[in-house]
C-alpha atoms as a PDB file:
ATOM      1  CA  UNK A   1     168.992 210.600 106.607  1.00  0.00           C
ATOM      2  CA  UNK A   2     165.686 211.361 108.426  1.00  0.00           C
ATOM      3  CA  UNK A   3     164.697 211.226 112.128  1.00  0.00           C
ATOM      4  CA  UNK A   4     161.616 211.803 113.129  1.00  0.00           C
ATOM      5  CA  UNK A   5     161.038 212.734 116.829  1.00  0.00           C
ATOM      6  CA  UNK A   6     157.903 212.724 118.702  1.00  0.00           C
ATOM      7  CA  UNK A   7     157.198 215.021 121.774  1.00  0.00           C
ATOM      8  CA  UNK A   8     154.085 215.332 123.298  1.00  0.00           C
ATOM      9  CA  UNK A   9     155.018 218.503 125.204  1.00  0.00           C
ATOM     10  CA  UNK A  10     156.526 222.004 124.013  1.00  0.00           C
ATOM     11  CA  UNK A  11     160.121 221.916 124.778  1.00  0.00           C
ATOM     12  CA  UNK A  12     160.589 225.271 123.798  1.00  0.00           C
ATOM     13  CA  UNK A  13     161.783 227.454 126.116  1.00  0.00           C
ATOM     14  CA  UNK A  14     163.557 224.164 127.735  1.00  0.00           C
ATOM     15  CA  UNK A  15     162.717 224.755 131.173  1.00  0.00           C
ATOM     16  CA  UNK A  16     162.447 221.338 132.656  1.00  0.00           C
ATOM     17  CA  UNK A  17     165.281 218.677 132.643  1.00  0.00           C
ATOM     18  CA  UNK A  18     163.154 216.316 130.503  1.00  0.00           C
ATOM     19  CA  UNK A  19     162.985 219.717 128.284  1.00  0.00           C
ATOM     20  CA  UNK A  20     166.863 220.330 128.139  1.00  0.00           C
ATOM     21  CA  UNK A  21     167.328 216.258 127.615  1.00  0.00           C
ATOM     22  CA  UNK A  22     164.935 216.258 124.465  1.00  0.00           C
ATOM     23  CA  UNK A  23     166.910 218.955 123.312  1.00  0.00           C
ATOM     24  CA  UNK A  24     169.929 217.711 123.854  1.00  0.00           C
ATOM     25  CA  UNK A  25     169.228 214.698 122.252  1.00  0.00           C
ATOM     26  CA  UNK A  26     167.916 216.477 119.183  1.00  0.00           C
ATOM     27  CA  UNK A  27     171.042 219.116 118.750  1.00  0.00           C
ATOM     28  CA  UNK A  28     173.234 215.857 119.032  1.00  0.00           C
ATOM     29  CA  UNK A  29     171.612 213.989 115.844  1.00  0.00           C
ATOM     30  CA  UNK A  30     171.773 217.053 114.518  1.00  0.00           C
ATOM     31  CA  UNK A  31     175.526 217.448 114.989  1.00  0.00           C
ATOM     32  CA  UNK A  32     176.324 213.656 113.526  1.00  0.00           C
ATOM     33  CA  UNK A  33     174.531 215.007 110.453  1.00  0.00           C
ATOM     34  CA  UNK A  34     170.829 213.456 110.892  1.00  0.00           C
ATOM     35  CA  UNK A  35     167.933 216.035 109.225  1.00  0.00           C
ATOM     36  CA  UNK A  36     165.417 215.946 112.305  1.00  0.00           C
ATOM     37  CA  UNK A  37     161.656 216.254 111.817  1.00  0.00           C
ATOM     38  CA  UNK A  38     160.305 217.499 115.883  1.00  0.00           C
ATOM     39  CA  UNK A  39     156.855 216.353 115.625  1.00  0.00           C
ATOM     40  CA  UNK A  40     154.155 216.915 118.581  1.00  0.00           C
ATOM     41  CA  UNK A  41     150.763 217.708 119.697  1.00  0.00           C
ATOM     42  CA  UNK A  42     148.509 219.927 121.553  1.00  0.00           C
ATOM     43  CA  UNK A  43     146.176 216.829 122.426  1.00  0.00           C
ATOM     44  CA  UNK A  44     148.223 215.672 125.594  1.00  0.00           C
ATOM     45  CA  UNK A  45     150.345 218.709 126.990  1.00  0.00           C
ATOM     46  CA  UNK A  46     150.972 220.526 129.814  1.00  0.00           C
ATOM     47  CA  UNK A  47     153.045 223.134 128.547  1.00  0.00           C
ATOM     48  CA  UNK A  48     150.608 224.959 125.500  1.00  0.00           C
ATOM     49  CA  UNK A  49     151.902 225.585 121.794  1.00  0.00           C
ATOM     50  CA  UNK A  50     152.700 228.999 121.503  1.00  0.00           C
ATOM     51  CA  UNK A  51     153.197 229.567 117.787  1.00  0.00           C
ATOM     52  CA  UNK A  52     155.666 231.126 116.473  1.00  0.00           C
ATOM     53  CA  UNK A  53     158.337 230.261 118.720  1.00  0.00           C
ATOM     54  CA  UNK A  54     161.718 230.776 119.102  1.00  0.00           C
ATOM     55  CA  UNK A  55     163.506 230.682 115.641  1.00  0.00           C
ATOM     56  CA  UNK A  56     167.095 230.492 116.928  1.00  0.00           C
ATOM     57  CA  UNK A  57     166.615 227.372 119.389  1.00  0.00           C
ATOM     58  CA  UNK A  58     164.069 225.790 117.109  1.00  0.00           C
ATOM     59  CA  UNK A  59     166.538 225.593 114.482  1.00  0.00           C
ATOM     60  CA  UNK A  60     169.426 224.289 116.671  1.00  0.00           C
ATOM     61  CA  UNK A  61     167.168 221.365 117.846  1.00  0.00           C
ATOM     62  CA  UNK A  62     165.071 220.436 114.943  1.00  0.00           C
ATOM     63  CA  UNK A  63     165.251 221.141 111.037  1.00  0.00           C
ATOM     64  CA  UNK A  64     161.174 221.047 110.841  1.00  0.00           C
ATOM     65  CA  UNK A  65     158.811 221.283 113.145  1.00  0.00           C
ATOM     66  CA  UNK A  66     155.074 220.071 113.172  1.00  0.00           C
ATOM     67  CA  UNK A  67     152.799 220.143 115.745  1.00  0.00           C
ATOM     68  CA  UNK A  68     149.511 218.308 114.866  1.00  0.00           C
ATOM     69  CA  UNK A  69     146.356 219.979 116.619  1.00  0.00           C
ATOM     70  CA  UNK A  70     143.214 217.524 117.151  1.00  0.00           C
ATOM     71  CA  UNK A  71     140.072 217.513 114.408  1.00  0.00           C
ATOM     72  CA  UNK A  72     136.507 217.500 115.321  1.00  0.00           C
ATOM     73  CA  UNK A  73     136.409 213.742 114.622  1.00  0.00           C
ATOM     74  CA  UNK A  74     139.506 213.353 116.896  1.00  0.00           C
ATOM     75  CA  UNK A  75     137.527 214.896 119.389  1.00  0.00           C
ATOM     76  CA  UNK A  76     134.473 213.223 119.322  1.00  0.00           C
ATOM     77  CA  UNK A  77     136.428 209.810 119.201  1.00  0.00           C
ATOM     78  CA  UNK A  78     138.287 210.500 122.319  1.00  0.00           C
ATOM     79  CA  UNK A  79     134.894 211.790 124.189  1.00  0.00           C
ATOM     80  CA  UNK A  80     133.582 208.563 123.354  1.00  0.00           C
ATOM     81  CA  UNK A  81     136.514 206.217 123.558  1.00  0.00           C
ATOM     82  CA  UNK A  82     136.626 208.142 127.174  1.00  0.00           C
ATOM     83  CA  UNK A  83     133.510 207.114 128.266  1.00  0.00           C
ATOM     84  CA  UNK A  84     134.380 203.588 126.717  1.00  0.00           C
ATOM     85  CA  UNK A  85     136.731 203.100 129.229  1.00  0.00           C
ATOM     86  CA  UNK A  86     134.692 204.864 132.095  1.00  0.00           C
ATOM     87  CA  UNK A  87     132.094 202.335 131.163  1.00  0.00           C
ATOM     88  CA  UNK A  88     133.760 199.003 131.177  1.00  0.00           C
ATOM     89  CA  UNK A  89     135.686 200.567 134.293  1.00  0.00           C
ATOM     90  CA  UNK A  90     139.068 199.502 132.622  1.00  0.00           C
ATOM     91  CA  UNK A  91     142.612 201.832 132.527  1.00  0.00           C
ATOM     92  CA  UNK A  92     143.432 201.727 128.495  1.00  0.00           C
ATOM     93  CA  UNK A  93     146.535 200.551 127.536  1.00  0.00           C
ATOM     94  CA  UNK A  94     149.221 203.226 126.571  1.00  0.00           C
ATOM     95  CA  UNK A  95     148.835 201.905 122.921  1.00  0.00           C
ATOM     96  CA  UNK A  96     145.234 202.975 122.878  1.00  0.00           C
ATOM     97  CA  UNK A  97     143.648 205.073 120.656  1.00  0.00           C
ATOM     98  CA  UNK A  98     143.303 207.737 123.585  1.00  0.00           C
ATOM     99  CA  UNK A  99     146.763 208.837 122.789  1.00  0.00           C
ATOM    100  CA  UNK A 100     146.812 208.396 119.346  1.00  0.00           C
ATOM    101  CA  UNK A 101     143.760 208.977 117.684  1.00  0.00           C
ATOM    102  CA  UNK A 102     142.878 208.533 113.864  1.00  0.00           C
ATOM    103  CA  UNK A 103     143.799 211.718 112.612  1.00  0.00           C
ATOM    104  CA  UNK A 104     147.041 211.560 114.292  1.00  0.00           C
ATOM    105  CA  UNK A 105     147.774 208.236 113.249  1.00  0.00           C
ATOM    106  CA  UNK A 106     147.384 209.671 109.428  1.00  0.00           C
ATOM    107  CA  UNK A 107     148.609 212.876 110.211  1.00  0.00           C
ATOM    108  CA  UNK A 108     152.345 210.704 110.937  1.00  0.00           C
ATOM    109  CA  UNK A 109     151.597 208.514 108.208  1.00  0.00           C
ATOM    110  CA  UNK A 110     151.514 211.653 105.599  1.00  0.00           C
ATOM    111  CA  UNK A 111     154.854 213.653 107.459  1.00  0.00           C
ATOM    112  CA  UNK A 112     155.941 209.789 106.924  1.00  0.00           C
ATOM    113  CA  UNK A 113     155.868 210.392 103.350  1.00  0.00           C
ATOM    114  CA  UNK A 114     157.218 214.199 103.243  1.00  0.00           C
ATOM    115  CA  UNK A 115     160.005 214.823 101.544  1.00  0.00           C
END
């Protein structure tokens, strides 16, 4: 069975206790047998994709990895759907489209359907 397991951030090196928790939690699903897809982003990050990274840990926490890296359109979007907000002087909900925009939503709809 699949699990697919979003991260905004680069756990890898786990430096951070939120790091070594994610990591934790991925080894252990991998342990009762679960394939685990790590998905995350460069759009909302502190800690910067550095690809390749480590081999070894990657393949103790995950069985794939995919990090999805903002379009053009993506781009755009957010500039606007930032000034949007700015505009009508209102905080976005965390289900906006500021955190997931289009591309991203199809970019998990397509990993979705990998096999």
């Amino acid at each position: 069975m699949k699990v697919l397991v979003f991260y905004p951030h680069n756990p890898f090196p786990p430096k951070t206790g939120s790091h070594r928790r994610f990591t934790g939690i991925c080894m252990g699903l991998k342990s009762m047998g679960f394939q685990v897809f790590f998905l995350s982003s460069t759009l909302n990050t502190d800690t910067k994709w550095n690809l390749p990274i480590d081999k070894d840990l990657k393949n103790k926490a995950a069985d794939r990895l995919f990090v999805y890296t903002p379009n053009l359109f993506d781009r755009q979007y957010l500039k606007f759907a930032h000034r949007y907000y700015g505009y009508l002087k209102k905080i976005p909900a965390l289900s906006s489209d500021l955190l997931c925009p289009p591309g991203m939503r199809s970019w998990f709809s397509k990993i979705l359907d990998y096999n």
